[in-house]
N, C-alpha and C. Protein backbone atom coordinates (compact mmCIF):
# COMPACT_ATOMS: atom_id res chain seq x y z
N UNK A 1 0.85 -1.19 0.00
CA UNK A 1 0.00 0.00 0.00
C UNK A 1 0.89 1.24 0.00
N UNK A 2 0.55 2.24 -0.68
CA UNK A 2 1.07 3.21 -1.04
C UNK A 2 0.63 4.33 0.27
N UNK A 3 2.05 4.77 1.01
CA UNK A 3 2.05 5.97 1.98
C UNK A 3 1.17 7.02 1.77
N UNK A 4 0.08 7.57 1.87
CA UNK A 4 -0.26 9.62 1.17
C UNK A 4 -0.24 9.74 2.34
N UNK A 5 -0.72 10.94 2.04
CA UNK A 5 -0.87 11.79 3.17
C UNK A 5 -2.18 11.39 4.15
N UNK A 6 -3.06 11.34 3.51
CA UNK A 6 -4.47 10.48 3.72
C UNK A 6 -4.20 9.19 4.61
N UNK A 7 -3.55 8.83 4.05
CA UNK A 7 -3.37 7.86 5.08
C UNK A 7 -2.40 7.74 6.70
N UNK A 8 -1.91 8.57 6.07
CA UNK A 8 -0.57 9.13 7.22
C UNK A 8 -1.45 9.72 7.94
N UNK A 9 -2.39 10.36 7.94
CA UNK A 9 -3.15 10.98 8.76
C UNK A 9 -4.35 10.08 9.49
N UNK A 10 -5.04 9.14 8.67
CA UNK A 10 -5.97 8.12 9.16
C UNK A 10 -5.11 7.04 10.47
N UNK A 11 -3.93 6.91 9.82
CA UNK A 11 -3.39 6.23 10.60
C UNK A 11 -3.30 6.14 12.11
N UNK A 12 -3.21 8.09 12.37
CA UNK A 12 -3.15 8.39 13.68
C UNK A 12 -4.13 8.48 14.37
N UNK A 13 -5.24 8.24 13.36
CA UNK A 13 -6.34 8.91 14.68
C UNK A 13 -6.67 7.97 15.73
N UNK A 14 -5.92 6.64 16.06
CA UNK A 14 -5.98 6.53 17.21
C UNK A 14 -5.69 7.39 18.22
N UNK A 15 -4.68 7.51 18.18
CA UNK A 15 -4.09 8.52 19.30
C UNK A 15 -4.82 10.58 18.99
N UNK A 16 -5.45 10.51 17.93
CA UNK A 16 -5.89 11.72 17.88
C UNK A 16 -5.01 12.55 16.82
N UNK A 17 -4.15 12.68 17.06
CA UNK A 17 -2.59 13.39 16.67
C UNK A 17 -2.25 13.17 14.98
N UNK A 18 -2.32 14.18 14.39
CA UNK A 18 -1.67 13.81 13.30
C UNK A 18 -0.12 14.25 13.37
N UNK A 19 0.73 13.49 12.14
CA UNK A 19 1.93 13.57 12.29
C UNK A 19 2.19 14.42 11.61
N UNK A 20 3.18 15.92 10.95
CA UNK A 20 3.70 16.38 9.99
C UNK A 20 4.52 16.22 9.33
N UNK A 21 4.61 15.85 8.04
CA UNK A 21 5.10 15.28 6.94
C UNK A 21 6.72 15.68 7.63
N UNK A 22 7.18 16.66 7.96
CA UNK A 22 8.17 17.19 8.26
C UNK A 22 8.80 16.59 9.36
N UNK A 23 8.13 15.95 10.51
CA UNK A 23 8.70 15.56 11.50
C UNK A 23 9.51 14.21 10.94
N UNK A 24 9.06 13.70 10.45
CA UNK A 24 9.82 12.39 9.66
C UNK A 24 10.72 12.42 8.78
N UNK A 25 10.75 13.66 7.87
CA UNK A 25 12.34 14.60 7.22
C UNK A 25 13.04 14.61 7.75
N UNK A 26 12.95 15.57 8.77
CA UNK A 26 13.90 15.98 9.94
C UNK A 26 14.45 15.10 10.29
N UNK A 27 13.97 14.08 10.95
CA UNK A 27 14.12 12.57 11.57
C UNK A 27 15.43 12.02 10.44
N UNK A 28 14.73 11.78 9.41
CA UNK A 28 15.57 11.03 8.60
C UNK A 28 17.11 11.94 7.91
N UNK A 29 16.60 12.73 8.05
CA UNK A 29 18.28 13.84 7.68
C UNK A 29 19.07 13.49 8.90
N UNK A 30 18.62 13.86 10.27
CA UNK A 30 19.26 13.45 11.12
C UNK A 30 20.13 11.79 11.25
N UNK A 31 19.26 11.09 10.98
CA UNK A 31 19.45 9.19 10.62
C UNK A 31 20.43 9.05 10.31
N UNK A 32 20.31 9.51 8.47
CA UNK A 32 20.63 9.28 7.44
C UNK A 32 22.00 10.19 6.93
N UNK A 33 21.81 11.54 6.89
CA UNK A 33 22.47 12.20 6.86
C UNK A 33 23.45 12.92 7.65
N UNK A 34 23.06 12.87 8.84
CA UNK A 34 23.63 13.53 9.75
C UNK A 34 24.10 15.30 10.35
N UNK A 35 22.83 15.67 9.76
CA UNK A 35 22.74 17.45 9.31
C UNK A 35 21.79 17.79 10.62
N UNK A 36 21.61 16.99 11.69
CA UNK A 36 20.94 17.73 12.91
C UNK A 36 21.70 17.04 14.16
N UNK A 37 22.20 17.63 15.26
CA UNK A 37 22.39 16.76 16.31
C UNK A 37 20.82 16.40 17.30
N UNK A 38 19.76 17.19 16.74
CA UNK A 38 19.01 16.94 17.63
C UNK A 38 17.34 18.06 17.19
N UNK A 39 16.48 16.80 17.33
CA UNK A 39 14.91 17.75 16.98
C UNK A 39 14.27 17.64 18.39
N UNK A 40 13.44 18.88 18.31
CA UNK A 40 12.34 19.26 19.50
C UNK A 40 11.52 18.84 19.02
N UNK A 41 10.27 18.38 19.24
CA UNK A 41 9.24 18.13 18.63
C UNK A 41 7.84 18.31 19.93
N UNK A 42 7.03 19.65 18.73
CA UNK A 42 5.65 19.39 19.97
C UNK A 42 4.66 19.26 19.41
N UNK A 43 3.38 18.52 20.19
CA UNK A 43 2.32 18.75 19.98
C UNK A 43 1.27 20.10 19.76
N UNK A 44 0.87 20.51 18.54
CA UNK A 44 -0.10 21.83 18.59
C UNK A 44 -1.66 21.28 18.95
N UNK A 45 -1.76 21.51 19.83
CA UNK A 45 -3.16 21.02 20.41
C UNK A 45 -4.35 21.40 18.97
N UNK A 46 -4.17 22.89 18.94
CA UNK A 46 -5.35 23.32 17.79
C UNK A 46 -5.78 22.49 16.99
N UNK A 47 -4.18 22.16 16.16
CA UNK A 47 -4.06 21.49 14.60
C UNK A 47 -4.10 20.22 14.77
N UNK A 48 -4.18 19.58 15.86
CA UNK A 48 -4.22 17.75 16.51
C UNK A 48 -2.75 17.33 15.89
N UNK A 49 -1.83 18.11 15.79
CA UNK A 49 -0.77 17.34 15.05
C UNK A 49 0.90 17.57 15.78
N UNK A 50 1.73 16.71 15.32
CA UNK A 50 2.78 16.91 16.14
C UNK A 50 3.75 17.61 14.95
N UNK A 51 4.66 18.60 15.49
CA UNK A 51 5.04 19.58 14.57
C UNK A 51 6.40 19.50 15.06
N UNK A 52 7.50 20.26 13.83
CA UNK A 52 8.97 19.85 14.39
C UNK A 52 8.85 21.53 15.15
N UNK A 53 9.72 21.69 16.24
CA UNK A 53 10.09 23.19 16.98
C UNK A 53 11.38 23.49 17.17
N UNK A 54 12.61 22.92 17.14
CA UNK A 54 13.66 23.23 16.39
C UNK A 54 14.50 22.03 16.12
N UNK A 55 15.57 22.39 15.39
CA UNK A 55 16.26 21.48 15.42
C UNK A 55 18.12 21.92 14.98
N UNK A 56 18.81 21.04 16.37
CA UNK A 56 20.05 21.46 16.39
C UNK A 56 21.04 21.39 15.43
N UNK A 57 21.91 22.03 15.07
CA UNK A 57 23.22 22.38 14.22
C UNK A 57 23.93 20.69 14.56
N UNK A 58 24.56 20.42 13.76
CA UNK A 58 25.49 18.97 13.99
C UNK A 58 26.59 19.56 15.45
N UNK A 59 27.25 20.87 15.41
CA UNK A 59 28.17 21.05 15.90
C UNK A 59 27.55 21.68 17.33
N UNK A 60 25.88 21.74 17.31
CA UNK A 60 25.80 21.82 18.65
C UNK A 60 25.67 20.63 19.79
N UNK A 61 26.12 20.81 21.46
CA UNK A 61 26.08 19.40 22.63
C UNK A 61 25.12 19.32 22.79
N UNK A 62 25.04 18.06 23.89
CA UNK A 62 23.78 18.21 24.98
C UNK A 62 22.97 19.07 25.94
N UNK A 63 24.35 19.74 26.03
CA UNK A 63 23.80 21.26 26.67
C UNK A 63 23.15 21.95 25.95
N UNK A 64 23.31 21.89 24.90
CA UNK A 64 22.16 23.03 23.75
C UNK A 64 21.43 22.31 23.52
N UNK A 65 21.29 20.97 23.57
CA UNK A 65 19.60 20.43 23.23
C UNK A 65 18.94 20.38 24.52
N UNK A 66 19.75 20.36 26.15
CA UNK A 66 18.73 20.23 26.72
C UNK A 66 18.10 21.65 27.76
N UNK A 67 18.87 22.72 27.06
CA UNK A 67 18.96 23.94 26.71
C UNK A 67 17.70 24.38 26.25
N UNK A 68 17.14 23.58 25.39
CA UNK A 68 15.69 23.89 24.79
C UNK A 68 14.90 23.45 24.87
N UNK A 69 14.96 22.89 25.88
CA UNK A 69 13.60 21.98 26.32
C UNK A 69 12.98 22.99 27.27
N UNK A 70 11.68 23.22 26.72
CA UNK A 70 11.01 24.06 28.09
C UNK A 70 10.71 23.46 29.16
N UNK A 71 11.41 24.33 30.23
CA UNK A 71 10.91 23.87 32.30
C UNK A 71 9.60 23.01 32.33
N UNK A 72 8.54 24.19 31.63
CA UNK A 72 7.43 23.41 32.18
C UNK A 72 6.16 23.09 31.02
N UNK A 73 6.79 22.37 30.10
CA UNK A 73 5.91 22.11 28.81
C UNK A 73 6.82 21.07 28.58
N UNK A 74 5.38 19.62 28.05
CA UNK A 74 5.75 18.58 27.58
C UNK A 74 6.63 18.49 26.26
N UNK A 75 7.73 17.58 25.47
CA UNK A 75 8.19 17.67 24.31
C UNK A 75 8.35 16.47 24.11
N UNK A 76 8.57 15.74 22.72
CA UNK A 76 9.21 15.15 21.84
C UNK A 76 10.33 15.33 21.64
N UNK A 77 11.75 14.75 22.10
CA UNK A 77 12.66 14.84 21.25
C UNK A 77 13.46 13.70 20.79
N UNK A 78 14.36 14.09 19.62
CA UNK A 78 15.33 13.14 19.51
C UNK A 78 16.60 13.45 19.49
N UNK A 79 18.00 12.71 19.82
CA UNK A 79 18.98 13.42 20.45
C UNK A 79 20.22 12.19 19.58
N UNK A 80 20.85 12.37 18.58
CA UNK A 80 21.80 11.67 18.32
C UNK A 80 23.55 12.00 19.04
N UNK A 81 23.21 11.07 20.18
CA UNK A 81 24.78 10.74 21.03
C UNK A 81 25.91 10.16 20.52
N UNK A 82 27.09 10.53 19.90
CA UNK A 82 28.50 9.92 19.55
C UNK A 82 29.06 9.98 20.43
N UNK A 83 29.54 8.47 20.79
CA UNK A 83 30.71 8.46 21.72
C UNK A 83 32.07 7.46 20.99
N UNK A 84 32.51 7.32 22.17
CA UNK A 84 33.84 6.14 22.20
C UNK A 84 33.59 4.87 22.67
N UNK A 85 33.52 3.83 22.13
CA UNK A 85 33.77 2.61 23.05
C UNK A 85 34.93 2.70 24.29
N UNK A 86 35.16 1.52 24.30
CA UNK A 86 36.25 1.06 25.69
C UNK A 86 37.61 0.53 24.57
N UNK A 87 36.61 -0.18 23.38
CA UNK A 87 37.72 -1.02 22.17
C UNK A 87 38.32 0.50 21.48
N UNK A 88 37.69 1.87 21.70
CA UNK A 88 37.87 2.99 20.55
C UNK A 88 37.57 3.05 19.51
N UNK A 89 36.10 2.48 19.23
CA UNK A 89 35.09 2.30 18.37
C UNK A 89 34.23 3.71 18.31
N UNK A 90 34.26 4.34 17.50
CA UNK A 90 33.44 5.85 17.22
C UNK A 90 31.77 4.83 16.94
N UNK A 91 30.90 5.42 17.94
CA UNK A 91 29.63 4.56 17.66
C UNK A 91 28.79 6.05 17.90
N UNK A 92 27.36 5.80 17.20
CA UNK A 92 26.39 6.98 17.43
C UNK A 92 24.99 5.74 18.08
N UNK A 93 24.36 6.64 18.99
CA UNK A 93 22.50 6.00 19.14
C UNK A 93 22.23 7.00 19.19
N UNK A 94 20.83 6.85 18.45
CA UNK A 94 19.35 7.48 18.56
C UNK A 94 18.55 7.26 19.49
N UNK A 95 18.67 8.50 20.00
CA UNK A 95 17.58 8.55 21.62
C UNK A 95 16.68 8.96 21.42
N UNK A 96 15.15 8.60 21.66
CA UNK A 96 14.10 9.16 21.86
C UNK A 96 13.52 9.73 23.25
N UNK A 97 13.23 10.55 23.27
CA UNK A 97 13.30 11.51 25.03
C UNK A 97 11.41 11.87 24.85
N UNK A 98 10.94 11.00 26.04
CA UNK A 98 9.62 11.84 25.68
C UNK A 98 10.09 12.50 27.53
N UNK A 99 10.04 14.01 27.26
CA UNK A 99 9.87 14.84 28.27
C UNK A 99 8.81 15.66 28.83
N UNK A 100 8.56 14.79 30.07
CA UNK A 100 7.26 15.16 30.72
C UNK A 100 7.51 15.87 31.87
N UNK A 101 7.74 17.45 32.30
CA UNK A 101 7.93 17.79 33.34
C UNK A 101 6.85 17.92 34.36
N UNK A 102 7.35 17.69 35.89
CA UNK A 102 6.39 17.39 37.16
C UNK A 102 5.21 18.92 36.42
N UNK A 103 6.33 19.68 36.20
CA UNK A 103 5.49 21.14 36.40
C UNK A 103 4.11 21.76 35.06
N UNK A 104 4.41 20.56 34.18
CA UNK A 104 3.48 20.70 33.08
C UNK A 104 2.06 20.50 33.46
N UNK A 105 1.10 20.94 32.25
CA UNK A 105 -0.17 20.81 32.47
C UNK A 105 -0.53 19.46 32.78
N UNK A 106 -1.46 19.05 33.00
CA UNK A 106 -1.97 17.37 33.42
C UNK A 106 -2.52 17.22 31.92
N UNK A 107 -3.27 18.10 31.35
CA UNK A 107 -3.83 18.02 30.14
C UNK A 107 -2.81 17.61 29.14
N UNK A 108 -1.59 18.25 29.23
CA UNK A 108 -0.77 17.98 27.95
C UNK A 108 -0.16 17.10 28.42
N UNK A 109 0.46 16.69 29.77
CA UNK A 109 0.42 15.11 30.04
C UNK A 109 0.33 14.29 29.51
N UNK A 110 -1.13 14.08 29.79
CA UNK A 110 -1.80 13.10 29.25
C UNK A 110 -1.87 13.21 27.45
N UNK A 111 -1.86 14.08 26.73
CA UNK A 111 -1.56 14.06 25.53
C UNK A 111 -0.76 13.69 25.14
N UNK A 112 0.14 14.27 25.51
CA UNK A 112 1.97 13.20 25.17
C UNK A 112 1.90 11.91 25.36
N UNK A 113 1.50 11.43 26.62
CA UNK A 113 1.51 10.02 26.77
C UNK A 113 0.61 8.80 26.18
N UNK A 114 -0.50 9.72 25.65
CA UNK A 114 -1.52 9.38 25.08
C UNK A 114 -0.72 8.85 23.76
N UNK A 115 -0.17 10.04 22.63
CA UNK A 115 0.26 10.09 21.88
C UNK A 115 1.59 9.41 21.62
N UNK A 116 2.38 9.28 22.71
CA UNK A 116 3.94 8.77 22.45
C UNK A 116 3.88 7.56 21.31
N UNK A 117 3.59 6.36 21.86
CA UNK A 117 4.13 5.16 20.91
C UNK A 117 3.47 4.89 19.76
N UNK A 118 2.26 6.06 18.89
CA UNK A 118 2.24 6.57 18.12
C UNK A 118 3.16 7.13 17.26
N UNK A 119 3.60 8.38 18.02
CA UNK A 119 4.85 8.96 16.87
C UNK A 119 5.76 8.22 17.18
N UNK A 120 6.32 7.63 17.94
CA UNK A 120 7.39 6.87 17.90
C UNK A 120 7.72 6.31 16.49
N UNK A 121 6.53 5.67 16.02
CA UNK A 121 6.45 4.58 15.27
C UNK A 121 7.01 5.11 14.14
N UNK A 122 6.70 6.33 13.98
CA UNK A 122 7.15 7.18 12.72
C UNK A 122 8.23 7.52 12.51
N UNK A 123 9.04 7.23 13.70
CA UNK A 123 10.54 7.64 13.51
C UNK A 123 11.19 6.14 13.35
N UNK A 124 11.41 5.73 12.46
CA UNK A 124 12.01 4.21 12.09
C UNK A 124 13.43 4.63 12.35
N UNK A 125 14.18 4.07 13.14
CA UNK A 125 15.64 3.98 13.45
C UNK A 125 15.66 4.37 15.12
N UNK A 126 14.77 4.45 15.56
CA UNK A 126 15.17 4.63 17.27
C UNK A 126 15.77 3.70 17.92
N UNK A 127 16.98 4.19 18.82
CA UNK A 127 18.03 2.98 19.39
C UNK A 127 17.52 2.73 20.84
N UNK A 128 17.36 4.15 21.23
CA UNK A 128 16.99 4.16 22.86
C UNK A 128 15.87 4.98 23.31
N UNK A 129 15.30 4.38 24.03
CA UNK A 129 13.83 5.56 24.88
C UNK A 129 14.17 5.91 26.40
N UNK A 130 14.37 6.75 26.46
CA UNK A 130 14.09 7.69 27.69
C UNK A 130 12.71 8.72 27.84
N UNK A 131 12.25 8.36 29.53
CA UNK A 131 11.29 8.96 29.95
C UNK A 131 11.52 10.02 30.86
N UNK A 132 11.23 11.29 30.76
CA UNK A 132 12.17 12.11 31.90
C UNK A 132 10.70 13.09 32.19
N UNK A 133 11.08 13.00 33.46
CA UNK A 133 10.01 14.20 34.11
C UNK A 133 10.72 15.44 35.01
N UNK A 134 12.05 15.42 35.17
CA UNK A 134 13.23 16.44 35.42
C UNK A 134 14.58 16.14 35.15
N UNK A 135 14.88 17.41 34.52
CA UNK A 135 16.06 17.03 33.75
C UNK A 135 17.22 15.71 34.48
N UNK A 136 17.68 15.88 36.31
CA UNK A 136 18.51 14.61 36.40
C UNK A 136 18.41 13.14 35.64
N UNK A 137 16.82 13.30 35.36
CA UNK A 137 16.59 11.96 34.75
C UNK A 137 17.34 11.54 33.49
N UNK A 138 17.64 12.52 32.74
CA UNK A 138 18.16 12.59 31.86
C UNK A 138 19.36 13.43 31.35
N UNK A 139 20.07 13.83 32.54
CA UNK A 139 21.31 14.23 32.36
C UNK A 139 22.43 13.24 31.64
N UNK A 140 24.03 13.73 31.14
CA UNK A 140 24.46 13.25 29.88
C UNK A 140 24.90 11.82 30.79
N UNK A 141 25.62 11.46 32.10
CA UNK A 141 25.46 10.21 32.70
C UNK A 141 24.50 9.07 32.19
N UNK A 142 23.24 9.75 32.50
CA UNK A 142 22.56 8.93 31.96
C UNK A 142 22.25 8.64 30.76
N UNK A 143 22.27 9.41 29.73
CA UNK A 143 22.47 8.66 28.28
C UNK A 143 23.59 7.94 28.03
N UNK A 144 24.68 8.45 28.82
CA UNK A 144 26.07 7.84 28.73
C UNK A 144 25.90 6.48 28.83
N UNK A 145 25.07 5.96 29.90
CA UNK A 145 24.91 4.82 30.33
C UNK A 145 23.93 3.67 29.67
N UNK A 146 22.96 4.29 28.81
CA UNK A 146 21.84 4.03 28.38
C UNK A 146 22.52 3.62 26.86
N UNK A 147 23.84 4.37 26.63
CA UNK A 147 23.92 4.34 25.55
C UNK A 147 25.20 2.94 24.91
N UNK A 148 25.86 2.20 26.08
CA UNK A 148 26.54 1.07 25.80
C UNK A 148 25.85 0.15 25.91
């Protein structure tokens, strides 16, 4: 069966949420190409759809992606980590971060969570999931760790 848009959109209405054609670009430049270290991604309640909200320079860290995560509003992101092995193996994973802060609405909460393994699905190549509701949860330790 052939992808449209029509269907990309039927697809979601479980979860309510449509996806934007764009969030899955982004995604895949990042993958594939390697032209983002990292996308925000939020839900626009209005439009029922999940929309890209920025996305990082290759040459920016973790500190600048987690830099942009708002205090107290739910996000989508994805975060490509390069490290070193122990052998000195240059390796990259794809993290998926659904960030739910204590201090967010209950409403958009529950939207995100509603919505998560929905868009997930749309991002084909995810290595790792992280759930964070304040940043320690997800400080670089812990991807560090998440990520051998």
């Amino acid at each position: 069966m052939k992808l449209t848009r029509h269907n990309a959109i039927a697809a979601n209405a479980a979860s309510g949420m449509a996806v934007h054609d764009d969030c899955k670009l982004r995604f895949l430049e990042l993958k594939a190409k390697r032209t983002h270290r990292f996308i925000i991604y939020k839900i626009e309640e209005k439009q029922k759809q999940v929309v890209v909200e920025k996305v990082g320079e290759p040459t920016q860290n973790y500190d600048d992606f987690t830099a942009s995560l708002p205090a107290d509003e739910c996000r989508y992101a994805v975060y490509d980590f390069d490290f070193v092995t122990a052998e000195n193996c240059q390796k990259s994973r794809i993290f998926f971060i659904a960030w739910s802060p204590d201090t967010a609405r209950i409403r958009s909460k529950m939207i995100y969570a509603s919505s998560k393994d929905r868009f997930k699905r749309e991002l084909d190549g995810i290595q790792v999931e992280l759930q964070a509701t304040d940043p320690t949860e997800m400080d670089l330790d812990v991807i560090k760790s998440r990520a051998y």
